[in-house]
N, C-alpha and C. Protein backbone atom coordinates (compact mmCIF):
# COMPACT_ATOMS: atom_id res chain seq x y z
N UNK A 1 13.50 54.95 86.62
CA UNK A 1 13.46 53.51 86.84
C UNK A 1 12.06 53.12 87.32
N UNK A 2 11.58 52.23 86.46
CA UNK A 2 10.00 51.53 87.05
C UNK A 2 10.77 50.37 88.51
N UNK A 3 9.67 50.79 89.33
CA UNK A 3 9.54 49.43 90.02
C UNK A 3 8.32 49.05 90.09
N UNK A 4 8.64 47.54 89.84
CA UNK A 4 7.27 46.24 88.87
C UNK A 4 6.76 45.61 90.37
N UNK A 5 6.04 45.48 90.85
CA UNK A 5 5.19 44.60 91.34
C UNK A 5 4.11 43.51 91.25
N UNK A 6 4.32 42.29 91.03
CA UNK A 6 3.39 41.80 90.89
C UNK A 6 3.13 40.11 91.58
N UNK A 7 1.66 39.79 91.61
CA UNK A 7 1.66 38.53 92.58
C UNK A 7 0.94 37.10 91.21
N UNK A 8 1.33 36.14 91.98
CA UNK A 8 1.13 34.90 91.32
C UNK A 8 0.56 33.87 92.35
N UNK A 9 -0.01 32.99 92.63
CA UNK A 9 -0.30 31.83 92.90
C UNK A 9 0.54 30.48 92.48
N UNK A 10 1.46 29.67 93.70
CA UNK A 10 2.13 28.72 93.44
C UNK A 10 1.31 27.33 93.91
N UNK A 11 1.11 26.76 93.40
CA UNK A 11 0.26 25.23 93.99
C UNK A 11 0.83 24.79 95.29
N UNK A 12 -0.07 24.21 96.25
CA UNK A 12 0.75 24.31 97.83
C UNK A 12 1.10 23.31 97.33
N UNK A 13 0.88 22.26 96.70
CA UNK A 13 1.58 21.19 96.44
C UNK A 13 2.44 20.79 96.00
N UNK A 14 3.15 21.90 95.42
CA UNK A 14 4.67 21.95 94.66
C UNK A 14 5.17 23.40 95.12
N UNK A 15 5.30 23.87 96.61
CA UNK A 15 5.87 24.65 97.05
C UNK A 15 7.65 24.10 97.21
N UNK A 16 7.60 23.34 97.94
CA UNK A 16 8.78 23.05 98.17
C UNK A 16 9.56 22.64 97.06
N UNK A 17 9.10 22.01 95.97
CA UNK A 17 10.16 21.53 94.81
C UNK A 17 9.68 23.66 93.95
N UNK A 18 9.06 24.04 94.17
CA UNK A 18 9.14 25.64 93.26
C UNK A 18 10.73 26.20 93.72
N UNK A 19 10.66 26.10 95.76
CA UNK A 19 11.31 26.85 96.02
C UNK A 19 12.77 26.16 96.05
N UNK A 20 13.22 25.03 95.76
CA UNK A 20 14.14 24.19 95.35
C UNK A 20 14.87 24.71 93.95
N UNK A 21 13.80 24.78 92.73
CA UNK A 21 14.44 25.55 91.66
C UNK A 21 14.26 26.77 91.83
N UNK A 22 14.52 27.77 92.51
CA UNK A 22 14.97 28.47 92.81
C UNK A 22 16.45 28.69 93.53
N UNK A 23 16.58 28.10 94.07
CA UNK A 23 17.77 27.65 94.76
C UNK A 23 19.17 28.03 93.52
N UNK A 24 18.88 27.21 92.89
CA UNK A 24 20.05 27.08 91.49
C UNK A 24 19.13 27.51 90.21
N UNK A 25 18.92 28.49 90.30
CA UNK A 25 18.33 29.14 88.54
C UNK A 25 19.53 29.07 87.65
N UNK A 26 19.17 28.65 86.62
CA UNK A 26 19.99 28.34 85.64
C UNK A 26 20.72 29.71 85.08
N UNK A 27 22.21 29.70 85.22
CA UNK A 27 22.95 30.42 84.77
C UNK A 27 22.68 31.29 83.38
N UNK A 28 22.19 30.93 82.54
CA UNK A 28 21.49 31.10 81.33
C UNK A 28 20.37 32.01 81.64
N UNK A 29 19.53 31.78 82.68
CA UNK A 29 18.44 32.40 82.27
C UNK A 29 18.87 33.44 83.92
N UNK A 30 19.57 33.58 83.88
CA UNK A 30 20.16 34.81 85.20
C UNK A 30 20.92 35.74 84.04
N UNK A 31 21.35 35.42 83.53
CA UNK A 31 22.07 36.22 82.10
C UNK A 31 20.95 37.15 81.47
N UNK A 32 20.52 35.90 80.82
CA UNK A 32 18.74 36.85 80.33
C UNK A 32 17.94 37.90 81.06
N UNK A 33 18.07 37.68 81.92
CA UNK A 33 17.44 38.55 83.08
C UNK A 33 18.33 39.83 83.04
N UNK A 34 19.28 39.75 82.97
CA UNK A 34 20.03 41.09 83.53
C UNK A 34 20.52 41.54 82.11
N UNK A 35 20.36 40.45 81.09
CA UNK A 35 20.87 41.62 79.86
C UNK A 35 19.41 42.35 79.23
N UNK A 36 18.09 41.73 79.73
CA UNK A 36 17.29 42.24 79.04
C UNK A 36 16.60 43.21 80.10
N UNK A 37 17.16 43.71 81.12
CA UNK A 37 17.04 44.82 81.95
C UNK A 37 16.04 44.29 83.58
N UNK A 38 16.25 43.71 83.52
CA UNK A 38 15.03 43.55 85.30
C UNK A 38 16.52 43.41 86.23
N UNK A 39 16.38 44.42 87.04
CA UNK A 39 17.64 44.66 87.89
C UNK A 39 16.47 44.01 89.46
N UNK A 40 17.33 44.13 90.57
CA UNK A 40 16.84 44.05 91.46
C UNK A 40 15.62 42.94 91.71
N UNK A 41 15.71 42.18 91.26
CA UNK A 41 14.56 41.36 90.86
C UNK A 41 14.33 39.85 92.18
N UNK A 42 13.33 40.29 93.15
CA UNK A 42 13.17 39.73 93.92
C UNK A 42 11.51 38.72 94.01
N UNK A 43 11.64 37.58 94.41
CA UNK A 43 10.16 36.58 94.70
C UNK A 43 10.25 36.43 95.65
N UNK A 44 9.27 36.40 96.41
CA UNK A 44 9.06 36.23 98.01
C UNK A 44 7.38 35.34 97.96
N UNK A 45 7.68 33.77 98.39
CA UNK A 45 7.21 33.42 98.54
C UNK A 45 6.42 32.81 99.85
N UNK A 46 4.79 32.72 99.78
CA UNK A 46 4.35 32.58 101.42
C UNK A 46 3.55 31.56 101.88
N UNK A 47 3.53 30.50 102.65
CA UNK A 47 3.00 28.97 103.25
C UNK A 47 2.32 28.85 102.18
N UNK A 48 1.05 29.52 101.86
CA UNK A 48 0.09 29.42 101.06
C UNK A 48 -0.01 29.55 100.11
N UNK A 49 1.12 29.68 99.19
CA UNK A 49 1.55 30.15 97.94
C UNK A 49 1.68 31.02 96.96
N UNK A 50 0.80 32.21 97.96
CA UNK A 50 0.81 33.99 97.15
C UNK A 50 2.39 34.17 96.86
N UNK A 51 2.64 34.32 96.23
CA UNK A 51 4.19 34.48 94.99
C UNK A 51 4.02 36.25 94.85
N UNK A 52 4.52 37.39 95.71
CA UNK A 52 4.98 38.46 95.22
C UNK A 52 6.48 38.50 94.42
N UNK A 53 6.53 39.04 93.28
CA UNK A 53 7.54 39.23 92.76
C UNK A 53 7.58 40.84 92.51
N UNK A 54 9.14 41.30 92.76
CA UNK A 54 9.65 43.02 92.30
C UNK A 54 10.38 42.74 92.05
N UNK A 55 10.71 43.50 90.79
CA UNK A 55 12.53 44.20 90.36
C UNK A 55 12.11 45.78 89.74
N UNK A 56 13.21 46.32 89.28
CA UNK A 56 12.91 47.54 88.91
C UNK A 56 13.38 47.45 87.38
N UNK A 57 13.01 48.32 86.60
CA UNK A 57 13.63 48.43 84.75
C UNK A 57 13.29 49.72 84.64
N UNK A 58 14.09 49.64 83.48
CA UNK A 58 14.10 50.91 82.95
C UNK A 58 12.44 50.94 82.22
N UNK A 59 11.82 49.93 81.38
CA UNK A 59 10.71 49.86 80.69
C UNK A 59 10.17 48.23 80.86
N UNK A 60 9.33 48.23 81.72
CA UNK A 60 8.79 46.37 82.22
C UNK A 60 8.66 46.27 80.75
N UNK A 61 7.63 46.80 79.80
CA UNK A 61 6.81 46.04 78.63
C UNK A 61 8.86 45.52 77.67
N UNK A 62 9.52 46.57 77.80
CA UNK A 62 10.68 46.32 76.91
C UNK A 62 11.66 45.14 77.49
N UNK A 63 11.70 44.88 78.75
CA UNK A 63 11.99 44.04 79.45
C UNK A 63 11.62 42.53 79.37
N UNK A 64 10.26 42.75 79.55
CA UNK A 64 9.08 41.48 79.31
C UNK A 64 9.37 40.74 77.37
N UNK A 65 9.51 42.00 76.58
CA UNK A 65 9.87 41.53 75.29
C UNK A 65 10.70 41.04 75.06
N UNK A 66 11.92 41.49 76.04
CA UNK A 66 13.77 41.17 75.31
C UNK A 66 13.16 39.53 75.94
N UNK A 67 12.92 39.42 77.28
CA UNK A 67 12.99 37.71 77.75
C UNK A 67 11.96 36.87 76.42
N UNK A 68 10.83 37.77 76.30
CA UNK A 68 10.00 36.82 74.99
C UNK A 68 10.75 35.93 74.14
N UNK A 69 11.64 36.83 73.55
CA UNK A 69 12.73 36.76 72.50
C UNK A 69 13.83 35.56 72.97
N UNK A 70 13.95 35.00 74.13
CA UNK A 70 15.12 34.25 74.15
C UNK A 70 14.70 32.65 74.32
N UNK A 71 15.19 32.30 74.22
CA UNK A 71 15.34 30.71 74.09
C UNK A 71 15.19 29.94 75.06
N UNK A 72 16.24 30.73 75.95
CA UNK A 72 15.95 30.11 77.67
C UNK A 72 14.69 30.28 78.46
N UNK A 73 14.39 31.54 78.03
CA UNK A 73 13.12 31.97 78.54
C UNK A 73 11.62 31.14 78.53
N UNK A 74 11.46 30.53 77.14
CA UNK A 74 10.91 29.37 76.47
C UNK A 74 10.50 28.22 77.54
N UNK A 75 12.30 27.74 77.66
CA UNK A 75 12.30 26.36 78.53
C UNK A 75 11.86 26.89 79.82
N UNK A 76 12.45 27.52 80.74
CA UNK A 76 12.17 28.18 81.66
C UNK A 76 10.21 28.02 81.99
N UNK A 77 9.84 28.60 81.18
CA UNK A 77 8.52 29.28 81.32
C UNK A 77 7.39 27.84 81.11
N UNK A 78 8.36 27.05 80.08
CA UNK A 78 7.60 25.69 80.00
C UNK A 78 7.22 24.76 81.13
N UNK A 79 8.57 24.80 81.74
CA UNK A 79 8.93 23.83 83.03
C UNK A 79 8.36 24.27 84.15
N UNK A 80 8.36 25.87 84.23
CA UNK A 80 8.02 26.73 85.75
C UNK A 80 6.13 26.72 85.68
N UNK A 81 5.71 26.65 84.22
CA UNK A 81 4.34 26.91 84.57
C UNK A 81 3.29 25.52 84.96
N UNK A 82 3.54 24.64 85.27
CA UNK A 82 2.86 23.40 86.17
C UNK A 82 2.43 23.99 87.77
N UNK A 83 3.83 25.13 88.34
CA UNK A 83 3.46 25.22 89.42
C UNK A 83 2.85 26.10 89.79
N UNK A 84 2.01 26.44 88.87
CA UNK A 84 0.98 27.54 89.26
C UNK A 84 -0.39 27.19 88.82
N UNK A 85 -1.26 28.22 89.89
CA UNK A 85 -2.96 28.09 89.70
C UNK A 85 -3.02 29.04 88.65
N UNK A 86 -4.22 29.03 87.96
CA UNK A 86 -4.96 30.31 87.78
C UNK A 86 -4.57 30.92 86.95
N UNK A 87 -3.46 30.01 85.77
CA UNK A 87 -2.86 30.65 84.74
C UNK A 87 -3.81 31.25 83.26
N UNK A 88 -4.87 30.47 83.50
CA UNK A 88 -5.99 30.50 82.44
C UNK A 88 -5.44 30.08 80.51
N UNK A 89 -4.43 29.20 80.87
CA UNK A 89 -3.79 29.06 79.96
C UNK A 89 -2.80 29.71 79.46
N UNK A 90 -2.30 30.70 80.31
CA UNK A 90 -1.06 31.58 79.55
C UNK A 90 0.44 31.33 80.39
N UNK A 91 1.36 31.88 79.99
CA UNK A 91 2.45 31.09 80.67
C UNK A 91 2.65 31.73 81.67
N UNK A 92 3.35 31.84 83.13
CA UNK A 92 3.70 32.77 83.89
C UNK A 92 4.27 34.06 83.80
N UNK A 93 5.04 34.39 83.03
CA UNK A 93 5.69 35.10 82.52
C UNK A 93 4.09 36.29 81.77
N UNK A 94 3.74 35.45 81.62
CA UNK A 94 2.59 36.50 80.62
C UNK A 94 1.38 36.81 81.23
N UNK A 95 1.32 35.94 83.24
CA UNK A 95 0.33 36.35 83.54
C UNK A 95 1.30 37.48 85.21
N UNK A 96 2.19 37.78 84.73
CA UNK A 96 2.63 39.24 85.74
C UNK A 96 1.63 40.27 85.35
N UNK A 97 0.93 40.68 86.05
CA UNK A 97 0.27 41.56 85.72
C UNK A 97 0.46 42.78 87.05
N UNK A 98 1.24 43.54 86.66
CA UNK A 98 2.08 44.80 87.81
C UNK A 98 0.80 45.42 88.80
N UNK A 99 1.19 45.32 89.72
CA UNK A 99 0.39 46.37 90.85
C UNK A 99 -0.04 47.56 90.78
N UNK A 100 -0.78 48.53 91.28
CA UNK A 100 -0.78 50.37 90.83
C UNK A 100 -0.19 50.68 92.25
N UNK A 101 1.13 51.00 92.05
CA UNK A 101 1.81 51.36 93.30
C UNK A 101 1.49 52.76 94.13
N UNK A 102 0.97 52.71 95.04
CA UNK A 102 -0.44 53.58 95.63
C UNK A 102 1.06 54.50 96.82
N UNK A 103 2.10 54.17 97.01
CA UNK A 103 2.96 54.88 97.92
C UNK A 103 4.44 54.35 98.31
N UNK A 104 5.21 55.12 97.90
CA UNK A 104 6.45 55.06 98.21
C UNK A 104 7.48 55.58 99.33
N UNK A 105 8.30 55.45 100.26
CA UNK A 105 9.26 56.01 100.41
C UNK A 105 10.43 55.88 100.74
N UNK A 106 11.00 57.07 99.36
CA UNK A 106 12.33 56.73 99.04
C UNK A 106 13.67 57.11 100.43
């Protein structure tokens, strides 16, 4: 099992409505998530808007593909990417870019 790490930037100015949709994630795209493998899948967000996100998979890149592929994922990724800096034009989803996990213990 991989565990994924990775951080994002949320605009301080749309912290509170980010962490609002979060609250109620759409049933649909909680489905997606767990049929296309990201188990354990946690965001922890902080005043300033550093966005760490983890879950674990069996294969992130195969994971990252099955959500490509869905529909919800689409809307999702359309709506969620306003609240971020530093996207350089790509959607959130496509700017996870995983950590080099330097120490563990299990």
């Amino acid at each position: 099992m991989q565990r994924v790490c990775f951080l994002l930037k949320v605009r301080e100015d749309r912290l509170a409505e980010y962490r609002e949709r979060h609250v109620a994630v759409w049933p649909e795209m909680l489905e997606a998530l767990s049929a296309t493998g990201w188990h354990n899948y946690s965001l922890f967000l902080r005043d300033d808007g550093l966005l760490v996100g983890y879950l674990e998979t069996e294969d992130f890149e195969a994971a990252k593909a099955g959500m490509e592929a869905t529909e919800v994922n689409a809307r999702w990724q359309a709506e969620m990417g306003e609240f971020f800096e530093s996207l350089d034009g790509a959607r959130p989803d496509e700017a996870m870019k995983p950590l080099t996990e330097v120490f563990h213990l299990a």
